[in-house]
Each structure stands twice: as C-alpha cells, then as structure tokens.
Protein backbone atom coordinates (compact mmCIF):
# COMPACT_ATOMS: atom_id res chain seq x y z
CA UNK A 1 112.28 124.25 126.96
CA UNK A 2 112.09 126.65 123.93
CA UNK A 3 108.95 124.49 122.55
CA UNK A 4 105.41 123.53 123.63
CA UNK A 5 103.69 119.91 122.40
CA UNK A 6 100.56 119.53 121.09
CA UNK A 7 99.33 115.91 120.42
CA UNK A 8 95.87 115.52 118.10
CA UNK A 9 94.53 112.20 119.28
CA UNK A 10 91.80 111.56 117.21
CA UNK A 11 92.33 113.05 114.00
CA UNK A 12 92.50 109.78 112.18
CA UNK A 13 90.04 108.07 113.99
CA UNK A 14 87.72 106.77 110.66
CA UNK A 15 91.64 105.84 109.36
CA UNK A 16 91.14 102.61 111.59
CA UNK A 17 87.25 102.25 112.45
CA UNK A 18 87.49 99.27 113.90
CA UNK A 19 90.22 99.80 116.49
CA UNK A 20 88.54 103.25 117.04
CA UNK A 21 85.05 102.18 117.60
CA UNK A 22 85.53 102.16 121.53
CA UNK A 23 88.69 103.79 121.99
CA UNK A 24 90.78 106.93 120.33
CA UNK A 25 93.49 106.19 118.00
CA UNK A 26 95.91 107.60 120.63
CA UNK A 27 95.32 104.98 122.68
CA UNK A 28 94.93 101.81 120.48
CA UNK A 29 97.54 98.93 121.65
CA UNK A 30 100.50 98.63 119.68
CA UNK A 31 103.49 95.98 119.98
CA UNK A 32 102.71 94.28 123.04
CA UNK A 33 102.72 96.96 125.87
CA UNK A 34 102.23 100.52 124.49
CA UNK A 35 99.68 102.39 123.19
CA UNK A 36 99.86 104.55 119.90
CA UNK A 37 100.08 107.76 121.85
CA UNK A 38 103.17 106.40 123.53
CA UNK A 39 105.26 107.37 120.73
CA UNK A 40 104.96 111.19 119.85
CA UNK A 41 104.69 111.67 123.75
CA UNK A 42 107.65 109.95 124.54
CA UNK A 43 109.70 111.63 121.65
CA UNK A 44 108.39 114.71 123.38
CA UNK A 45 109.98 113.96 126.35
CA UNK A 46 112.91 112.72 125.35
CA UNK A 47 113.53 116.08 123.55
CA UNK A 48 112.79 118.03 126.41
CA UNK A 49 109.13 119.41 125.70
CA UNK A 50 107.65 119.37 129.22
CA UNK A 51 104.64 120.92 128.46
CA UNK A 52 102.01 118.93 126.34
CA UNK A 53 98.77 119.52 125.27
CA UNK A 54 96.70 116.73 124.24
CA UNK A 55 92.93 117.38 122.04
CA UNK A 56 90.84 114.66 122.50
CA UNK A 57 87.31 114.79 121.03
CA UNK A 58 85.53 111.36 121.70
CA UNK A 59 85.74 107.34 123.39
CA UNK A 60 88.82 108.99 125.38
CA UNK A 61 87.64 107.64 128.53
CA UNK A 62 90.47 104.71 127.73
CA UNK A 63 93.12 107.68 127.06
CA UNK A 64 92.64 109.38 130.15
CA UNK A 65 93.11 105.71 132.16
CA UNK A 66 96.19 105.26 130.39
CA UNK A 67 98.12 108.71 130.51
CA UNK A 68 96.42 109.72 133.64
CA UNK A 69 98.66 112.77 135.35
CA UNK A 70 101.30 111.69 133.19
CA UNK A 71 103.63 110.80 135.69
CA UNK A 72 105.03 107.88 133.63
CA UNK A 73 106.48 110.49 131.31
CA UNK A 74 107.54 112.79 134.67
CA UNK A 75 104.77 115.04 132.86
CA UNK A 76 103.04 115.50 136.28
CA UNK A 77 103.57 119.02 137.26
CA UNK A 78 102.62 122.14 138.61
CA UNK A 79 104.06 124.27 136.18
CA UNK A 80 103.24 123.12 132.50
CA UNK A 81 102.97 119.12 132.10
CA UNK A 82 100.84 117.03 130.64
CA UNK A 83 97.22 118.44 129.95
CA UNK A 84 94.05 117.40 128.20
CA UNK A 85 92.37 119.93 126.20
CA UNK A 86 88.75 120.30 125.19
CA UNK A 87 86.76 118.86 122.22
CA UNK A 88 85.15 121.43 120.97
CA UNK A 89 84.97 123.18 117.73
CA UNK A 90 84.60 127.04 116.53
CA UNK A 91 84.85 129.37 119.87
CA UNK A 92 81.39 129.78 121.48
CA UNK A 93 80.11 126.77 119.72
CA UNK A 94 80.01 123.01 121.92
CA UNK A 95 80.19 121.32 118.36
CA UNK A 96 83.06 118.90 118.16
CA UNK A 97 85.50 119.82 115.88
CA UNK A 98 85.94 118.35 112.26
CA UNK A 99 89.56 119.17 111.58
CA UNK A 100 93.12 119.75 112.35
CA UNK A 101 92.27 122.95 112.23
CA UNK A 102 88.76 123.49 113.98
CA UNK A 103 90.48 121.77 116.69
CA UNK A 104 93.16 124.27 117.47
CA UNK A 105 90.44 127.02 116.89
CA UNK A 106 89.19 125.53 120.30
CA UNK A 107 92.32 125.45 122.17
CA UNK A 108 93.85 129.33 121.56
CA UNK A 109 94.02 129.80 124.97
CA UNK A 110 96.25 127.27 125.47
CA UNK A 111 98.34 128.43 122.63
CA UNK A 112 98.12 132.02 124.04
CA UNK A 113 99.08 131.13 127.48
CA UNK A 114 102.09 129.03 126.39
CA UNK A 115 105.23 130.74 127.42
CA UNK A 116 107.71 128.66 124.62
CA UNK A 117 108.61 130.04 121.41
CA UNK A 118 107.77 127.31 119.21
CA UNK A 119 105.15 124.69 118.81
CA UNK A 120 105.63 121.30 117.42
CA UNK A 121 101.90 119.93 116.69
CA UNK A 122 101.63 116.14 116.09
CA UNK A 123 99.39 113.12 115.56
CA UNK A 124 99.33 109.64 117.01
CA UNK A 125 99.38 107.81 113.66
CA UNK A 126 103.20 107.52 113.03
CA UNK A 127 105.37 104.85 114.69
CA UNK A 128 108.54 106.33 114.77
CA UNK A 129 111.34 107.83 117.01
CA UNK A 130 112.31 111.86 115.89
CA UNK A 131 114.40 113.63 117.88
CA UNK A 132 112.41 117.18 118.19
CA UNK A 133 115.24 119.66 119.44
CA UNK A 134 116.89 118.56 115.37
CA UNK A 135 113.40 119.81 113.58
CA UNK A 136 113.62 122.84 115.79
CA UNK A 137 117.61 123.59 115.13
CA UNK A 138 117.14 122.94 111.26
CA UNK A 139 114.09 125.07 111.38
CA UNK A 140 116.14 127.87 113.15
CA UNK A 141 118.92 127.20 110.58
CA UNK A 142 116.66 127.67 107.38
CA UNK A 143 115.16 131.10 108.63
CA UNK A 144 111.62 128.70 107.96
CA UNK A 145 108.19 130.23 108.97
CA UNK A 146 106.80 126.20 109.14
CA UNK A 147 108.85 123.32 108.86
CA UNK A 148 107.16 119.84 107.94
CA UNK A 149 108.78 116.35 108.90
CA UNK A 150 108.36 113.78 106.19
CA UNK A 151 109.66 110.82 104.78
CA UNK A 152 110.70 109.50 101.64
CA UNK A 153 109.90 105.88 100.45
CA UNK A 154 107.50 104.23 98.33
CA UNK A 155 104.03 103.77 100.05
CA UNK A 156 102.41 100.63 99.93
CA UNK A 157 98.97 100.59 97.69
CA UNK A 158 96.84 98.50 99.91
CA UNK A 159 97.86 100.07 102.74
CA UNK A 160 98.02 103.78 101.43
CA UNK A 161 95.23 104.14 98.70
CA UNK A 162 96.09 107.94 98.46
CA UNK A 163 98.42 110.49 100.43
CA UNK A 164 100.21 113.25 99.96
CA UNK A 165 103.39 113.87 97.92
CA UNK A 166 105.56 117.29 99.18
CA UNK A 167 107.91 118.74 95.87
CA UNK A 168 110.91 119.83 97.60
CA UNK A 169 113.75 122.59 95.81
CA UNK A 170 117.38 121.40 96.43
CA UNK A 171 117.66 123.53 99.59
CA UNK A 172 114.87 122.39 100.83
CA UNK A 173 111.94 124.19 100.51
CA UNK A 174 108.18 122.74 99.66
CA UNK A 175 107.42 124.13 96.25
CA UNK A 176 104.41 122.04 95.58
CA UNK A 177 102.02 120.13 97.45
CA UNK A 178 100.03 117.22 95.97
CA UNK A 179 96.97 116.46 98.42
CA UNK A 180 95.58 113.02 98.59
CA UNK A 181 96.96 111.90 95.40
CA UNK A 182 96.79 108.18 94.01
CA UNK A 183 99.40 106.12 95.73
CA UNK A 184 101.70 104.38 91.73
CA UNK A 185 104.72 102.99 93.62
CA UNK A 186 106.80 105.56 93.12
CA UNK A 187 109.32 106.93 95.68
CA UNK A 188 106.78 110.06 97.39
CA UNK A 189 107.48 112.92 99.81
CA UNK A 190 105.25 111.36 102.77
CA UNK A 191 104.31 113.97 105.93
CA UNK A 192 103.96 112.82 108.87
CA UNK A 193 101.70 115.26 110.06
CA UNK A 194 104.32 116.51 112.74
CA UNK A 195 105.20 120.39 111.95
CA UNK A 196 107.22 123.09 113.90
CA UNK A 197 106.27 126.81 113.80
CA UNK A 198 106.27 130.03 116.18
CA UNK A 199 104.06 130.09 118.36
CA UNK A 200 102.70 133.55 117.27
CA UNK A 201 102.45 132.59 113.80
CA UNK A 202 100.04 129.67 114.72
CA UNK A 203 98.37 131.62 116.96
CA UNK A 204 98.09 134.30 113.64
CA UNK A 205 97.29 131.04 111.65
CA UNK A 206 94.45 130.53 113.90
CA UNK A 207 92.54 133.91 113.89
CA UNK A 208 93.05 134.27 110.06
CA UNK A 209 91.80 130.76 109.49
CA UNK A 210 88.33 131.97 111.45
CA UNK A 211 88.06 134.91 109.45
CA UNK A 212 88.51 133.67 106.34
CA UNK A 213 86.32 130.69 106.99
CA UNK A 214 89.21 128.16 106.53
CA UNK A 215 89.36 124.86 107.53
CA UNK A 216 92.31 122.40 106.95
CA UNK A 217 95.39 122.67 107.98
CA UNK A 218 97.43 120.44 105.33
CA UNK A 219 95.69 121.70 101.85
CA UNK A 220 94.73 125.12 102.71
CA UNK A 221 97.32 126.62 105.58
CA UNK A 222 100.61 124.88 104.06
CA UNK A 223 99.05 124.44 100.56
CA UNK A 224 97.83 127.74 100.11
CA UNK A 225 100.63 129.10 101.54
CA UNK A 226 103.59 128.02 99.58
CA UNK A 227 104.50 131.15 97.99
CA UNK A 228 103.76 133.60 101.68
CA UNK A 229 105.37 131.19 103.84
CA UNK A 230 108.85 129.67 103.89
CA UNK A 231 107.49 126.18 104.73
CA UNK A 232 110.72 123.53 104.48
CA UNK A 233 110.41 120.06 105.04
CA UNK A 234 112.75 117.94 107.22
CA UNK A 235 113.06 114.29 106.38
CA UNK A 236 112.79 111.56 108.79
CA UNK A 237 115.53 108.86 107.79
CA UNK A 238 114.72 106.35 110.57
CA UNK A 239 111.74 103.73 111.09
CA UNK A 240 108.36 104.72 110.62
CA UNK A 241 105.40 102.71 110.62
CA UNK A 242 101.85 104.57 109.55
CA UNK A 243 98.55 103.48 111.29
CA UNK A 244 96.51 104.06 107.85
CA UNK A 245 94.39 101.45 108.09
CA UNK A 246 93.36 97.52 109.87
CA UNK A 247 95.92 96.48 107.24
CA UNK A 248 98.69 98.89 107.57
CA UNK A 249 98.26 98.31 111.46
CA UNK A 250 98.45 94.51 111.43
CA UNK A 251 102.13 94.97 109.38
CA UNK A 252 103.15 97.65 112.02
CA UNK A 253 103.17 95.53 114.05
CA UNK A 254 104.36 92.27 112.16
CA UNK A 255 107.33 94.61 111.32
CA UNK A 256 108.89 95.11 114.17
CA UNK A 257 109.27 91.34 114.60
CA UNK A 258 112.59 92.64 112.93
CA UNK A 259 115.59 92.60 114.85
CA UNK A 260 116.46 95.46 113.08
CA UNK A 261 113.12 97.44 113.32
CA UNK A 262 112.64 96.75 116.66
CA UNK A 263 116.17 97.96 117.44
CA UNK A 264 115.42 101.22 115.63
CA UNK A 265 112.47 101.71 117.32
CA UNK A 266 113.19 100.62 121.15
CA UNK A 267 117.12 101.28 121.34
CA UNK A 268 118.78 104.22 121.95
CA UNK A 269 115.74 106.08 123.92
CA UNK A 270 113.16 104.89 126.26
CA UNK A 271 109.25 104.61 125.08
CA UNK A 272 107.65 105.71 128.25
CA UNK A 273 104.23 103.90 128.73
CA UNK A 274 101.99 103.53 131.64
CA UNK A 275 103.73 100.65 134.24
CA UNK A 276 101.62 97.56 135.56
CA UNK A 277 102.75 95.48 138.23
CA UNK A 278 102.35 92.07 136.31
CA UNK A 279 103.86 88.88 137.07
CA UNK A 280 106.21 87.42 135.00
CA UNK A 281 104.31 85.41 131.84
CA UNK A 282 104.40 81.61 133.09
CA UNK A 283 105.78 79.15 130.12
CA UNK A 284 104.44 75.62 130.22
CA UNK A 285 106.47 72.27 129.10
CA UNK A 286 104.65 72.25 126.18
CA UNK A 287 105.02 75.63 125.04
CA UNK A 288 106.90 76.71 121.69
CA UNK A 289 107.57 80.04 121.07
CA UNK A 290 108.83 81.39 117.69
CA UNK A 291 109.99 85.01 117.26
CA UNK A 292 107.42 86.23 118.79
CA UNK A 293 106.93 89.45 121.68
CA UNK A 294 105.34 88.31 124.81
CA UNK A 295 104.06 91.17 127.26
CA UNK A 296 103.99 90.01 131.42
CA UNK A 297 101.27 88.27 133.24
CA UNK A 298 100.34 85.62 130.42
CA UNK A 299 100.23 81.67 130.87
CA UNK A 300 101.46 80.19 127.10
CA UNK A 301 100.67 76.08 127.19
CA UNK A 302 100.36 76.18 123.43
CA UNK A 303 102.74 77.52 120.37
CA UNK A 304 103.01 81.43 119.80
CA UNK A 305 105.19 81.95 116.65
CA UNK A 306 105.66 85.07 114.42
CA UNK A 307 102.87 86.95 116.66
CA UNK A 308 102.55 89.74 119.47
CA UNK A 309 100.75 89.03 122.82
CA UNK A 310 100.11 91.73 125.00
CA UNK A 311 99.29 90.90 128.79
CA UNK A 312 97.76 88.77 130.72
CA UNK A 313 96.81 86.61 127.93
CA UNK A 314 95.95 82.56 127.97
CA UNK A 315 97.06 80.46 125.39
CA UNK A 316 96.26 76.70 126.40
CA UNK A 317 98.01 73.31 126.21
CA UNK A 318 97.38 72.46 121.98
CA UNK A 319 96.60 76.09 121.02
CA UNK A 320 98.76 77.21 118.11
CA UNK A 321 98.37 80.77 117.43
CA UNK A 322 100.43 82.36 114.16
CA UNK A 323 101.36 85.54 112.62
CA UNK A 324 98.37 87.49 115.00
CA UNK A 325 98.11 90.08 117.15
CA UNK A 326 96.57 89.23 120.44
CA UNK A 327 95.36 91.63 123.48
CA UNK A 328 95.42 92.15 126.69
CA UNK A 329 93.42 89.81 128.55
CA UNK A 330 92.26 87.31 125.41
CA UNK A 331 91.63 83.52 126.33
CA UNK A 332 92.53 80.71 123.76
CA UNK A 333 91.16 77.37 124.15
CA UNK A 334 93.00 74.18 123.44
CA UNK A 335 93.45 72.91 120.30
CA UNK A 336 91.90 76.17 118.79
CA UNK A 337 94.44 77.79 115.34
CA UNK A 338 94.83 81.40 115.16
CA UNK A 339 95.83 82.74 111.90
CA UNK A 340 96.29 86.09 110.75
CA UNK A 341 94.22 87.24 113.32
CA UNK A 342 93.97 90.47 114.97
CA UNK A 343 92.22 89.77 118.47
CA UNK A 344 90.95 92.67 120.34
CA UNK A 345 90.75 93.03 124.37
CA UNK A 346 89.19 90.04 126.26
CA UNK A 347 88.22 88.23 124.07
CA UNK A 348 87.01 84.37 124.09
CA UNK A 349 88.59 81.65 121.84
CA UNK A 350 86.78 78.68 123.03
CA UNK A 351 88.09 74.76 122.26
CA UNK A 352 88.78 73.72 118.79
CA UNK A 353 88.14 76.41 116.86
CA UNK A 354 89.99 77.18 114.10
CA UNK A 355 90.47 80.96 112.75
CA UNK A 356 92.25 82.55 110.16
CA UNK A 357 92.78 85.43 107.88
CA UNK A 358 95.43 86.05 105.47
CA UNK A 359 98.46 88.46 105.58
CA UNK A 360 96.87 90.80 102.87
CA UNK A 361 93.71 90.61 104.62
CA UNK A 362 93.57 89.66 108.61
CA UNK A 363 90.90 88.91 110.61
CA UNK A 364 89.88 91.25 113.42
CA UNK A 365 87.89 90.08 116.23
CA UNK A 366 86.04 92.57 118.43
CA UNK A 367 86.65 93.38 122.07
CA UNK A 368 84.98 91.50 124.34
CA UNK A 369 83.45 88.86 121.99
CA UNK A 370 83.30 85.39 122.62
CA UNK A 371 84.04 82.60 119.92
C-alpha cells in the first residue's frame, strides 16, 4: 500500500474527562461492542493501509488489552502491522508530549523508516466510515501538498461550544482557517482531524516545526500555511458522530439507534474489533426490549428500551432501564429505573433505586462504583 497510518489516541483526552480518567479516548466503549479506536483502524484496513502506527501517551494499559498484536484487524505481521509508538515529547527529552505536533516530533523514526509515499494521520474522536484510498486519489488529482477531510453541517452548541470553520474556494482549496471559533448554528466547514500528505513533507513539517519552535499542527502548520501550501479539503458526506464531550458522546451513541445511522455506519464494510467468546445474552419471560442494541453474554429479566448494553450485563426481573448507556459487566437490581444514564464498567445498581438524568444532561456513573 502507497500509504502509512498513524492513529493519535489521546489527543482529546480532557475532550471527555470522565470517560478518560482510567482509560485513553481510543479505547472508550462505544455502541455496544467496539471501542472508539475501532473506527479509524478499521477504515484503515479496509482501505488497505497495513502498516499503522498508534501514539499513545497515558492510562493505555486498557488499549494495549484491546488491540493487542492486532490480529483482529490481520495487522499482526512481520513486515509493517500494527505498532505502538512512544509517548514522549521533543527528541532527547522523556516529557510527554502536549500536542499533535510534539507527538510526531517523538515518532520521526517511524516516519523516516516508513517505506509508503503518503501518510494519512488521524484521531479517535470521529465516528464515521471514510474510505482512505478516495482522500488519497483526490489528493493526487488536485496536485495538493495536504489535503484535510471535513464535513459540512451545523454543529450542535451544547455539544460543540467552539470548533473550527475551513473557507473553501470553488475548486477546493482552504483559503481561510477560523480556529476555535464560537459555534452560531450556522452551516461550518468541520475537520475531522484526519489529513493526507507525503511522507517527506511531514517528515520536512517535523524538523521545521523544531526549529522554529512550533507547536500545533491545526493553527500554525495548516493555518500558517495557507498561502505556501496547497492544502484542499475533502468533504466527508456520510455519518459522522464527534466524541466532543459526556454530552456529545451520550447522543453518539443514542444516534445510531437509527435504522438509518446504524446502516451507514455498520453496512457496507466490516468494523473490526477485538472478538470474545460470549454466550448468547439469555432473555427472560418477563423481559421487554424496545429498540434497543444488546451486546452477548447478558441476562435481561427487566425492560431495556431506547438504550445500548454492552456485555455481560444483568438487568433483573422489575428493572426498567431507558434511554442509557450501560457497560460491560454492570449489575441492575430489581425494581431499580435507569434514566438517562451513562453507566460505566462494573458497576453496582442495587434494589430499588431509582436514577436519572436528562437527555440534555445525562448522568454518568463511574467504573466500578456501587449504588
């Protein structure tokens, strides 16, 4: 393949504190079964990148468990694969990095030892299916020096505060970048932080960046290079959900209780994700399910409607849980309500307990805490 992967896996770690506390972002739970990092490494595969670097910097421990070797994604190989790289900052400093940036500073031999052409460098905070070999081809096509995948809609406030807007000319080309602006409900020119350039340019990108004392990617590499560069944007027309924030995460996932989102999103490729021999979830008489997504290995006694429940997870006889996201290996008592509620792993509902949040604000309960 003409391309090598890099994945950034905690770059928006503080986007999401509370998921992140213990864990990366690349390897929060998402929609039952996978984990966020599931999604840019599968689209990887699936478009023929078999060689994929992945920069941790901290609580990976749970990252490592789940992509292991990466044989899952036929990533374990002798030549190329899968392979975690350091978490270190500037070269010949142990500091972890603080940037996109800083972060690639600390992995130029990887870059340098690459053999592909072309680099496509993503993050683990889009939900979405993009077909990598058509950023590359239009990239080849437009004679770009970096090409930037975005999308086009109208953010939501609450869950986007701020982001950035690209200005596009009608043949593409970014003309003007707005960093971090004020989200007004507008239509905006979203990136999703995945870009495609040479190889030798990044590795360039790099070495300038360390003498010049520069430090972010987005506002002072693409921003600051608008005029140097030909730096075109490709727009991603299909699903895309953005891990921003607790809230933007809980409607994620609510969202692809749609037929049509979930279709988008699991249909025409595979999402690879780590395989567990579970036995099939066990349904009681007196369990009611309601468009809901129900991972292996649970017992349901009780009602599950408009939620997600990921594995191994009890729900017992008078239990009613609603609109909530619930991990692997949570208990529910009976008789207990859960209501806009984002349960973490293992956790404890005991009897008769009744919790709830609200759709604009959910309620997240820790992993590992009893109730």
């Amino acid at each position: 393949m003409r391309a090598v992967g890099i994945i950034f896996s905690n770059i928006h770690d503080n986007d999401v504190p509370e998921l992140a506390r213990t864990r990366t972002l690349g390897s929060i739970p998402f929609g039952g079964r996978y984990r966020l990092i599931d999604f840019p490494l599968s689209n990887m595969v699936n478009s023929g990148i078999d060689t994929v670097g992945i920069i941790t910097k901290s609580n990976y421990q749970s990252l490592m468990d789940h992509v292991g070797s990466g044989k899952d994604w036929d990533l374990a190989r002798k030549d190329g694969g899968l392979i975690f790289l350091p978490p270190f900052g500037d070269l010949g400093n142990d500091s972890l990095y603080t940037s996109r940036l800083e972060a690639l500073k600390g992995v130029t031999n990887f870059i340098e030892r690459a053999d592909e052409e072309y680099v496509v460098l993503t993050d683990c905070d889009a939900v979405c299916r993009i077909n990598y070999n058509d950023v590359i081809e239009k990239h080849i096509r437009s004679h770009a020096d970096i090409s930037v995948v975005y999308k086009s809609f109208i953010p939501n406030g609450q869950e986007m505060p701020t982001c950035t807007d690209l200005t596009l000319d009608e043949d593409g080309r970014i003309v003007k970048l707005n960093y971090k602006v004020k989200t007004t409900g507008a239509k905006m020119n979203v990136p999703l932080n995945v870009f495609v350039l040479k190889k030798s340019l990044l590795h360039n990108i790099v070495l300038d960046s360390i003498s010049h004392n520069i430090h972010h990617f987005m506002s002072e590499v693409i921003g600051g290079n608008l005029k140097s560069l030909k730096i075109v944007g490709y727009e991603h027309t299909g699903f895309y959900a953005g891990i921003t924030s607790l809230q933007a995460y809980f409607n994620s996932n609510m969202s692809i209780l749609k037929s049509e989102n979930r279709n988008e999103l699991f249909g025409d490729r595979n999402v690879f994700t780590k395989i567990r021999d579970s036995a099939p979830t066990k349904y009681g008489n007196s369990a009611i399910i309601k468009n809901s997504m129900i991972a292996d290995g649970c017992e349901i006694e009780g009602e599950v409607e408009n939620s997600i429940i990921f594995r191994n997870v009890k729900v017992a006889r008078g239990a009613v849980v609603k609109n909530s996201i619930v991990m692997q290996g949570t208990v529910i008592g009976e008789r207990s309500l859960l209501n806009c509620i984002i349960a973490d792993k293992k956790v404890v509902i005991r009897d008769k307990k009744i919790l709830s949040g609200s759709e604009n604000h959910p309620f997240y309960i820790g992993k590992g805490i009893m109730i």
